[in-house]
PDB file of N, CA and C in Angstrom:
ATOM      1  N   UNK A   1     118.655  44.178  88.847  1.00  0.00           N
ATOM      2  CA  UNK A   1     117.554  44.334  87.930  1.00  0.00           C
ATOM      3  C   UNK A   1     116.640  43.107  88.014  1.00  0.00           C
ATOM      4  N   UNK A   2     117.830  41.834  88.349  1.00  0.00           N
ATOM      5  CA  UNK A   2     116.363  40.791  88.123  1.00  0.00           C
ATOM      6  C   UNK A   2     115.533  40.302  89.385  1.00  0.00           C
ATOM      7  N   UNK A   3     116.388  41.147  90.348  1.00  0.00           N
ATOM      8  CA  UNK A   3     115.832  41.388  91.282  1.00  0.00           C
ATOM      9  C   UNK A   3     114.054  41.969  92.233  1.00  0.00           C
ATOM     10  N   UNK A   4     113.922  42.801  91.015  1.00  0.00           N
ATOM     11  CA  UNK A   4     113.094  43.466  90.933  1.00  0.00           C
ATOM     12  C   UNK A   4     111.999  43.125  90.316  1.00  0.00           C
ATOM     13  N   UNK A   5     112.771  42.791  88.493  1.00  0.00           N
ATOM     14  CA  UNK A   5     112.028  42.697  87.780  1.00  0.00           C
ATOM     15  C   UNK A   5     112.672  41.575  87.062  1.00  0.00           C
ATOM     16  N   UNK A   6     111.710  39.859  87.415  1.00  0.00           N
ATOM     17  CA  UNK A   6     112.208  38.847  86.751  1.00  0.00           C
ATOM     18  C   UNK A   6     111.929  38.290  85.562  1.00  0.00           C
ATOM     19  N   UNK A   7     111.103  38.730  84.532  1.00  0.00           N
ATOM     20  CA  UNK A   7     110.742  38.578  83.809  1.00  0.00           C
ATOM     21  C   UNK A   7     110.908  39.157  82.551  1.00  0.00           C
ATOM     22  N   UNK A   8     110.909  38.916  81.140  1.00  0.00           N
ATOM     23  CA  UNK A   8     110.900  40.154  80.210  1.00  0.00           C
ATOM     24  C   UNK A   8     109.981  41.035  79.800  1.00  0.00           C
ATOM     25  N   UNK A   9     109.164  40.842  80.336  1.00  0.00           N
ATOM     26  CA  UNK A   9     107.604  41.623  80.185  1.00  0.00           C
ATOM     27  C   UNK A   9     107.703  42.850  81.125  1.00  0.00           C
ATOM     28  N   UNK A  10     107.609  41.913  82.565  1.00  0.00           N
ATOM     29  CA  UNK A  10     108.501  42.894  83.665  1.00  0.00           C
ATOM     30  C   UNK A  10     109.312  43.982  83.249  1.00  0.00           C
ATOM     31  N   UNK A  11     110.889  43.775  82.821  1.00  0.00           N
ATOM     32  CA  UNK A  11     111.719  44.662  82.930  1.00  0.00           C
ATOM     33  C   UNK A  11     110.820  45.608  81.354  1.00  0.00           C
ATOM     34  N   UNK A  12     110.355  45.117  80.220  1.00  0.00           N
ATOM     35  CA  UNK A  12     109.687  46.093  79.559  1.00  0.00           C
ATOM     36  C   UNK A  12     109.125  47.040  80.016  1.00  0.00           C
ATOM     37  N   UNK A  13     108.077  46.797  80.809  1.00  0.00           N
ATOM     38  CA  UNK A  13     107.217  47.404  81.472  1.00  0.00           C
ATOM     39  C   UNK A  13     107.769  48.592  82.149  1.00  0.00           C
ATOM     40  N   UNK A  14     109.074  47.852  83.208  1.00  0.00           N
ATOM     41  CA  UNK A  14     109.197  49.359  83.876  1.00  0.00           C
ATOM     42  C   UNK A  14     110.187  50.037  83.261  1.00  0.00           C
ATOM     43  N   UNK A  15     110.563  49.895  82.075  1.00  0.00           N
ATOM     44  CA  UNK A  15     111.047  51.291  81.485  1.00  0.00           C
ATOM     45  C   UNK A  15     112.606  51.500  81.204  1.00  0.00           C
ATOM     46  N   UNK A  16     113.002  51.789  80.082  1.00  0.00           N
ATOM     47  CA  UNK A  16     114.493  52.303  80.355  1.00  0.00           C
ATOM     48  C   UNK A  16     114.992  53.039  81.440  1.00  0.00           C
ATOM     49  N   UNK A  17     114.038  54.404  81.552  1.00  0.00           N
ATOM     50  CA  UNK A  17     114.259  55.543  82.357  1.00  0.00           C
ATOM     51  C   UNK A  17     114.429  54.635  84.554  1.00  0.00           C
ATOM     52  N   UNK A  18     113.441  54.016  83.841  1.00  0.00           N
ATOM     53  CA  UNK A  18     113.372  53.334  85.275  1.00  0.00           C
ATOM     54  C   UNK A  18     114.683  52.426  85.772  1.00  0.00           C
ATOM     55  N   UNK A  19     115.007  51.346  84.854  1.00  0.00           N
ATOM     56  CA  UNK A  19     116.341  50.729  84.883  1.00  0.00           C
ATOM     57  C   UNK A  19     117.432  51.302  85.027  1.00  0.00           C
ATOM     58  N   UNK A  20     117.332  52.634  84.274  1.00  0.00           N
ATOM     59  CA  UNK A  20     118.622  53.042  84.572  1.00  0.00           C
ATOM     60  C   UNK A  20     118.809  53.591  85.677  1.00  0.00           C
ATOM     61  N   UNK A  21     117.996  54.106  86.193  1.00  0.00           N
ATOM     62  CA  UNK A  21     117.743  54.590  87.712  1.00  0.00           C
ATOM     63  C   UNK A  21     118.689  53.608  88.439  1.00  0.00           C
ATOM     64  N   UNK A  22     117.914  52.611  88.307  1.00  0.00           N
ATOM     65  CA  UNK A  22     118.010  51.741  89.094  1.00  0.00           C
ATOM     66  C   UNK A  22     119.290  51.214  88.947  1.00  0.00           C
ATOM     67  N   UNK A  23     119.894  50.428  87.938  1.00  0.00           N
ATOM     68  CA  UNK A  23     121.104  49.976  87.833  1.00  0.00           C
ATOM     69  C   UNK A  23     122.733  51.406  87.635  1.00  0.00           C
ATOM     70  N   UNK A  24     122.207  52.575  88.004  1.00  0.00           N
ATOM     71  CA  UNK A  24     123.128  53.961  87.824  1.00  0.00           C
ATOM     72  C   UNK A  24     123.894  53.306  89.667  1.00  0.00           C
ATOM     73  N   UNK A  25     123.414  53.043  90.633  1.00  0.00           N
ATOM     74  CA  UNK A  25     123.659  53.356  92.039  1.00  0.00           C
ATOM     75  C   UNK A  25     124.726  51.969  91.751  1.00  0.00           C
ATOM     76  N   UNK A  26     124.917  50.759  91.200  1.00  0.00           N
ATOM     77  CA  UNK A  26     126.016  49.823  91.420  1.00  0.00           C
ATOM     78  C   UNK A  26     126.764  49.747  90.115  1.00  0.00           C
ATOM     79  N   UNK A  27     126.309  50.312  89.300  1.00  0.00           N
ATOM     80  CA  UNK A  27     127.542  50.579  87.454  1.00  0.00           C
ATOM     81  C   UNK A  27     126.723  51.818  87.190  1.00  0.00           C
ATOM     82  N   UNK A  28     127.697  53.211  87.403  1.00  0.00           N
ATOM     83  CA  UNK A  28     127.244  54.400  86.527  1.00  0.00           C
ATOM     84  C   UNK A  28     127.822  54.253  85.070  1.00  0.00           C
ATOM     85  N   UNK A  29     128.928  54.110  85.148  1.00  0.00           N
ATOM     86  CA  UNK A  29     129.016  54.276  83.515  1.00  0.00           C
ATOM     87  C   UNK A  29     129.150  53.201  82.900  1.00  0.00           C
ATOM     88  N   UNK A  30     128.202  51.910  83.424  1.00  0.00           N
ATOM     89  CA  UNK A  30     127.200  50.992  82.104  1.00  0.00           C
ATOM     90  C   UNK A  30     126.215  51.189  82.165  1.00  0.00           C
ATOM     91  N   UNK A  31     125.314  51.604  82.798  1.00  0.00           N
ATOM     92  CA  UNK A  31     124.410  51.569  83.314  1.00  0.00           C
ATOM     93  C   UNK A  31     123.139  51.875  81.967  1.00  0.00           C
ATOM     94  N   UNK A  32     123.714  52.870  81.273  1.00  0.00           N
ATOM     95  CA  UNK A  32     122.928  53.098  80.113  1.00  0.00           C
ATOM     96  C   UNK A  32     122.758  52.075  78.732  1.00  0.00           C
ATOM     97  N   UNK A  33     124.613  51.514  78.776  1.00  0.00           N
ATOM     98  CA  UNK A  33     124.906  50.715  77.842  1.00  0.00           C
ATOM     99  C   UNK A  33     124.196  49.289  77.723  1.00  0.00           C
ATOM    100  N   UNK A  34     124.147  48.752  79.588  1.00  0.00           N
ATOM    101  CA  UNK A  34     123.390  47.464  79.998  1.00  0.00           C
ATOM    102  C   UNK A  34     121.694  47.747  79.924  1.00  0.00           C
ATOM    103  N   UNK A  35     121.004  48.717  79.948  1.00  0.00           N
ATOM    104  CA  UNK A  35     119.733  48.804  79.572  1.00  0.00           C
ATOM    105  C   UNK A  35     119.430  48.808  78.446  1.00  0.00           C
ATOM    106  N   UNK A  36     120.084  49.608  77.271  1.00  0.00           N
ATOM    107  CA  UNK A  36     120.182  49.272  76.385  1.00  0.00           C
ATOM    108  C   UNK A  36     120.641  48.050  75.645  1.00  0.00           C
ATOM    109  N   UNK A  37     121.585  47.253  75.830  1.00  0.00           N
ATOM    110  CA  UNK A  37     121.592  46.032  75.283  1.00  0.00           C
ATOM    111  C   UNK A  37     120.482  44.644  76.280  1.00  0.00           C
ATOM    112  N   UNK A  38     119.984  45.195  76.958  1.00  0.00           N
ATOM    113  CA  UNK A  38     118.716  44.409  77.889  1.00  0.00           C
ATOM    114  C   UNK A  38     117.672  44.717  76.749  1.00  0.00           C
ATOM    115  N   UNK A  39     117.501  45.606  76.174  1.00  0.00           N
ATOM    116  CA  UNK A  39     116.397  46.359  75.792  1.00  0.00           C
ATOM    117  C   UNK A  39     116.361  45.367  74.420  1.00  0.00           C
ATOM    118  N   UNK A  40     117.868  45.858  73.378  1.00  0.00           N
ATOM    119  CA  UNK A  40     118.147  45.469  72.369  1.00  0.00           C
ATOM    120  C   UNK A  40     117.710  43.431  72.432  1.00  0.00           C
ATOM    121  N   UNK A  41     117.536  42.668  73.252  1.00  0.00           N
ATOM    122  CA  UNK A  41     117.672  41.662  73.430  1.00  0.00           C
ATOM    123  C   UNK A  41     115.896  41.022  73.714  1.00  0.00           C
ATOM    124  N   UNK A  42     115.452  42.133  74.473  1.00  0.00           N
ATOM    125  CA  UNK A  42     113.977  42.113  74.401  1.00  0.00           C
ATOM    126  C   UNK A  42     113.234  41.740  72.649  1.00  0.00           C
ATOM    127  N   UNK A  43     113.842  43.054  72.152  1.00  0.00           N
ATOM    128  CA  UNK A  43     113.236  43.411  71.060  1.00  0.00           C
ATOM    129  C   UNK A  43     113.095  42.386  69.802  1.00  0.00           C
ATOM    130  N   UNK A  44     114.937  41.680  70.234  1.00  0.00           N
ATOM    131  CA  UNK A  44     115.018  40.465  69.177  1.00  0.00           C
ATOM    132  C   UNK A  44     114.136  38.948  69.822  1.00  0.00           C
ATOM    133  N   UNK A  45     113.532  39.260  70.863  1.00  0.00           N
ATOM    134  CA  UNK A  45     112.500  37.905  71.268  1.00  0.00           C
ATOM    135  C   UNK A  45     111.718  37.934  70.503  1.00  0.00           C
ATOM    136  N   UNK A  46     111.814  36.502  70.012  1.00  0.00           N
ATOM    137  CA  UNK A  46     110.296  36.232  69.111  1.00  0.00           C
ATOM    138  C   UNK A  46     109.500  35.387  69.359  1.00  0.00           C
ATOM    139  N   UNK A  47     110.018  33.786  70.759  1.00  0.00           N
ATOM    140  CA  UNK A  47     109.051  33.337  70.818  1.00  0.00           C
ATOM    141  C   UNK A  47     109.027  33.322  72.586  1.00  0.00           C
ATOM    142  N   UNK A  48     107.508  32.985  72.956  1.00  0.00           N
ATOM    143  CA  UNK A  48     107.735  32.744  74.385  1.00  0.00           C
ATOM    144  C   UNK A  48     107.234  31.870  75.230  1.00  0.00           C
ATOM    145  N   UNK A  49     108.188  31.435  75.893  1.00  0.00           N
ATOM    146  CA  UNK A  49     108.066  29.960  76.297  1.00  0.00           C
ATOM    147  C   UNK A  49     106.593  29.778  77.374  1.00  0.00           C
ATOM    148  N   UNK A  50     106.361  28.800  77.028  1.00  0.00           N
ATOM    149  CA  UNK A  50     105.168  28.447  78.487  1.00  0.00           C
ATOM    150  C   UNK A  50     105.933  28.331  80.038  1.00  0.00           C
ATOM    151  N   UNK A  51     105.681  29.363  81.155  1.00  0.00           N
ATOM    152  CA  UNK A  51     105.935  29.102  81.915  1.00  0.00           C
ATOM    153  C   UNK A  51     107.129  30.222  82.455  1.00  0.00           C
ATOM    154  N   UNK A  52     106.774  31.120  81.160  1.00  0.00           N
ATOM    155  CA  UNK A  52     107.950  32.463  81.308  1.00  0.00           C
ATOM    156  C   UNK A  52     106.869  33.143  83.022  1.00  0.00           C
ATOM    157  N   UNK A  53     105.825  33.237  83.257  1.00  0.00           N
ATOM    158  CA  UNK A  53     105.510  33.831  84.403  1.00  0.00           C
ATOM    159  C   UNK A  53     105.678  32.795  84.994  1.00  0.00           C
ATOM    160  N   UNK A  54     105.913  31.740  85.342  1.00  0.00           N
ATOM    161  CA  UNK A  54     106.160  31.254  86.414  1.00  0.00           C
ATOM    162  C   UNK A  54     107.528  31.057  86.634  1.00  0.00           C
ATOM    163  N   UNK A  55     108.209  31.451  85.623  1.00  0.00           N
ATOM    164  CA  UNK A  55     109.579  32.062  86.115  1.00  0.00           C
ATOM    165  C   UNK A  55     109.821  33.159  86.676  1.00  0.00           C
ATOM    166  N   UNK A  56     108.997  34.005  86.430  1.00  0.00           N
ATOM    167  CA  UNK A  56     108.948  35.398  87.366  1.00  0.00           C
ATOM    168  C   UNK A  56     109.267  35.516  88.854  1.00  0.00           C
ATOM    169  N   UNK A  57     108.352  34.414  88.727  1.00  0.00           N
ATOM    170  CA  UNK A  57     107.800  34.278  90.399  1.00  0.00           C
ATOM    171  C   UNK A  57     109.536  33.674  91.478  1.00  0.00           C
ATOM    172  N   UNK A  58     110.487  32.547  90.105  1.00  0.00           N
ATOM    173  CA  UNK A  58     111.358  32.505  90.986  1.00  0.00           C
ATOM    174  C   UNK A  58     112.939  33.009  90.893  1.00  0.00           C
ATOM    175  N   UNK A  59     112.729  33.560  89.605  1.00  0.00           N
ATOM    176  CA  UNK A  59     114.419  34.419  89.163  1.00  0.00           C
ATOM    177  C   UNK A  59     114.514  35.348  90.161  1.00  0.00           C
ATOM    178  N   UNK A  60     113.830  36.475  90.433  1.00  0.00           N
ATOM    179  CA  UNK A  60     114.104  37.367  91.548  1.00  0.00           C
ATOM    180  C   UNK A  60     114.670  36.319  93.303  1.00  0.00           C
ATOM    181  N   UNK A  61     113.858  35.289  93.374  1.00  0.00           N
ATOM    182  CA  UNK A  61     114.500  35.212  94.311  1.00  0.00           C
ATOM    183  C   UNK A  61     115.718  34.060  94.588  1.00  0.00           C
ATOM    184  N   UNK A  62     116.366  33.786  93.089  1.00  0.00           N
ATOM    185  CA  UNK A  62     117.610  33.346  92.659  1.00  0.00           C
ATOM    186  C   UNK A  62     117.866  34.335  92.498  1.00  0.00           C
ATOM    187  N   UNK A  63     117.780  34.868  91.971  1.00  0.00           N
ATOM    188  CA  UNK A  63     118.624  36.935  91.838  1.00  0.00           C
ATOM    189  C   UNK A  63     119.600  37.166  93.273  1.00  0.00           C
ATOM    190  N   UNK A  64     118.353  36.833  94.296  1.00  0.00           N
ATOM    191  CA  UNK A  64     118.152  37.454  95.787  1.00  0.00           C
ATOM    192  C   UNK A  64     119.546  36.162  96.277  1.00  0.00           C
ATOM    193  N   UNK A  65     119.396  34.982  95.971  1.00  0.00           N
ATOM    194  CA  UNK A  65     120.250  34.316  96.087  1.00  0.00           C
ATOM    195  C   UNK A  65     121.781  34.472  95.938  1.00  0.00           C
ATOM    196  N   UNK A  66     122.156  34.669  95.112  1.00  0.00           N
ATOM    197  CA  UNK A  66     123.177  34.616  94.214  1.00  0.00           C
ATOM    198  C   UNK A  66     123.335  35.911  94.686  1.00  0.00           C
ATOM    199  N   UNK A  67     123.307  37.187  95.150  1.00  0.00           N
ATOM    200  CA  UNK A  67     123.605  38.342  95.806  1.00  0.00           C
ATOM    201  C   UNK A  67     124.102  37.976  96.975  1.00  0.00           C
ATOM    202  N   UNK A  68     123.723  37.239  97.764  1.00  0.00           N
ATOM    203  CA  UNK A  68     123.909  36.562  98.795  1.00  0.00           C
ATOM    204  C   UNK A  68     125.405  35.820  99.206  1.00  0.00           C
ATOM    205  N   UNK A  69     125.129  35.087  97.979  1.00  0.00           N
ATOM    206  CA  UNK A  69     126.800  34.284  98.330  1.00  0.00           C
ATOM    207  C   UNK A  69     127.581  35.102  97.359  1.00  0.00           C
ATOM    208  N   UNK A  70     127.815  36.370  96.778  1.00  0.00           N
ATOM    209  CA  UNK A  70     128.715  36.974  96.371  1.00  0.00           C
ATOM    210  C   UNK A  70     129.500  37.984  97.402  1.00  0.00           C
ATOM    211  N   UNK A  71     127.796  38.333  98.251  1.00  0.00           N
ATOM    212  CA  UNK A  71     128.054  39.186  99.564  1.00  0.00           C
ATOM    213  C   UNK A  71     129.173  38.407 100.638  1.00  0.00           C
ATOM    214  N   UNK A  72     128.955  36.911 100.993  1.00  0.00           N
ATOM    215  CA  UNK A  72     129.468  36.003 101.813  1.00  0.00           C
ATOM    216  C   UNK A  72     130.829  36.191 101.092  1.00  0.00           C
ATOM    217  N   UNK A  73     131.373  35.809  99.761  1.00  0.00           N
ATOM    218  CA  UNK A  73     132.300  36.053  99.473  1.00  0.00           C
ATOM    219  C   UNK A  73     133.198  36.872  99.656  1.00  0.00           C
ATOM    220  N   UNK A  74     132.603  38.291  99.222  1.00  0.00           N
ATOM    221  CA  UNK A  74     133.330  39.176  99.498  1.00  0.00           C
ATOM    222  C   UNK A  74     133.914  39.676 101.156  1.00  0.00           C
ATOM    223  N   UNK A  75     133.119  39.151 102.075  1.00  0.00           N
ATOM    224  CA  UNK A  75     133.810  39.291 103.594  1.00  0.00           C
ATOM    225  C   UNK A  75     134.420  38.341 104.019  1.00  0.00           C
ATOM    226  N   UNK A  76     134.349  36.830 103.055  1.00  0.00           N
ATOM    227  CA  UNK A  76     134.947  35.855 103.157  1.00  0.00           C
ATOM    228  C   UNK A  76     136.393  36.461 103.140  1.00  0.00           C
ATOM    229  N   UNK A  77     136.367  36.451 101.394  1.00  0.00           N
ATOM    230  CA  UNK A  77     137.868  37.049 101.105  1.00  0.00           C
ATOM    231  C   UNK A  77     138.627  38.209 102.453  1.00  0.00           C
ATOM    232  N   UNK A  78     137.413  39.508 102.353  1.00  0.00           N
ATOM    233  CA  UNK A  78     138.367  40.439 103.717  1.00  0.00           C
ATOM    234  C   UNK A  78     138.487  39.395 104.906  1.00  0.00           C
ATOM    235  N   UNK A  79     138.549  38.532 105.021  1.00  0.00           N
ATOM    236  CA  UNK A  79     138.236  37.825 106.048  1.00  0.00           C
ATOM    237  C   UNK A  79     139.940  37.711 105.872  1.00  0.00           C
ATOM    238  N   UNK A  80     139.867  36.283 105.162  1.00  0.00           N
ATOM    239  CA  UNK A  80     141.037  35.875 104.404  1.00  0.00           C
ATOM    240  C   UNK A  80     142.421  36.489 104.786  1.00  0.00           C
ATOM    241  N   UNK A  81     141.954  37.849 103.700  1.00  0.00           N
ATOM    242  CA  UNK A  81     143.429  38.630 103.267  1.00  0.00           C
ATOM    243  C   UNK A  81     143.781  39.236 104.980  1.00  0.00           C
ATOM    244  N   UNK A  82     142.766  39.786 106.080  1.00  0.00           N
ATOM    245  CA  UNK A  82     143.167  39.668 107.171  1.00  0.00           C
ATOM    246  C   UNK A  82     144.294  38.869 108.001  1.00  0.00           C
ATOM    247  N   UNK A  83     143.606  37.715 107.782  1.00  0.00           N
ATOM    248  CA  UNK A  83     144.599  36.610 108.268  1.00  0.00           C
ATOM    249  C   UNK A  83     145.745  36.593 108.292  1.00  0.00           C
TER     250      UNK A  83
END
């Protein structure tokens, strides 16, 4: 999700219907529960910081990061348990 959409304005924008789309293909059955408490968490924001868009610009590609070395991990480990 923050992949996509790094921001909270962002993930507002594109939608429950859209998120869940999106987050259904790697958790089906949270998938509704985690948009919804994303949503629920939006709603309780009240203030916003200077510099929330220029975080936009780099959470997705810490998102993109951090996918990365979980991916490395995980063939690490099959690597491993091979051995």
């Amino acid at each position: 999700m923050l992949q996509q959409f790094g921001s909270p304005a962002q993930l507002r924008k594109a939608g429950r219907r859209r998120l869940v789309n999106l987050i259904r293909a790697k958790a089906p059955r949270m998938a509704e529960r985690l948009v919804d408490d994303t949503f629920t968490a939006l709603d309780e924001q009240t203030v916003v910081v200077p510099g929330t868009d220029a975080a936009a610009l780099i959470v997705p590609s810490l998102a993109d990061q951090l996918k990365s070395v979980l991916d490395q991990r995980k063939l690490l480990a099959t690597r491993i348990e091979e051995l």
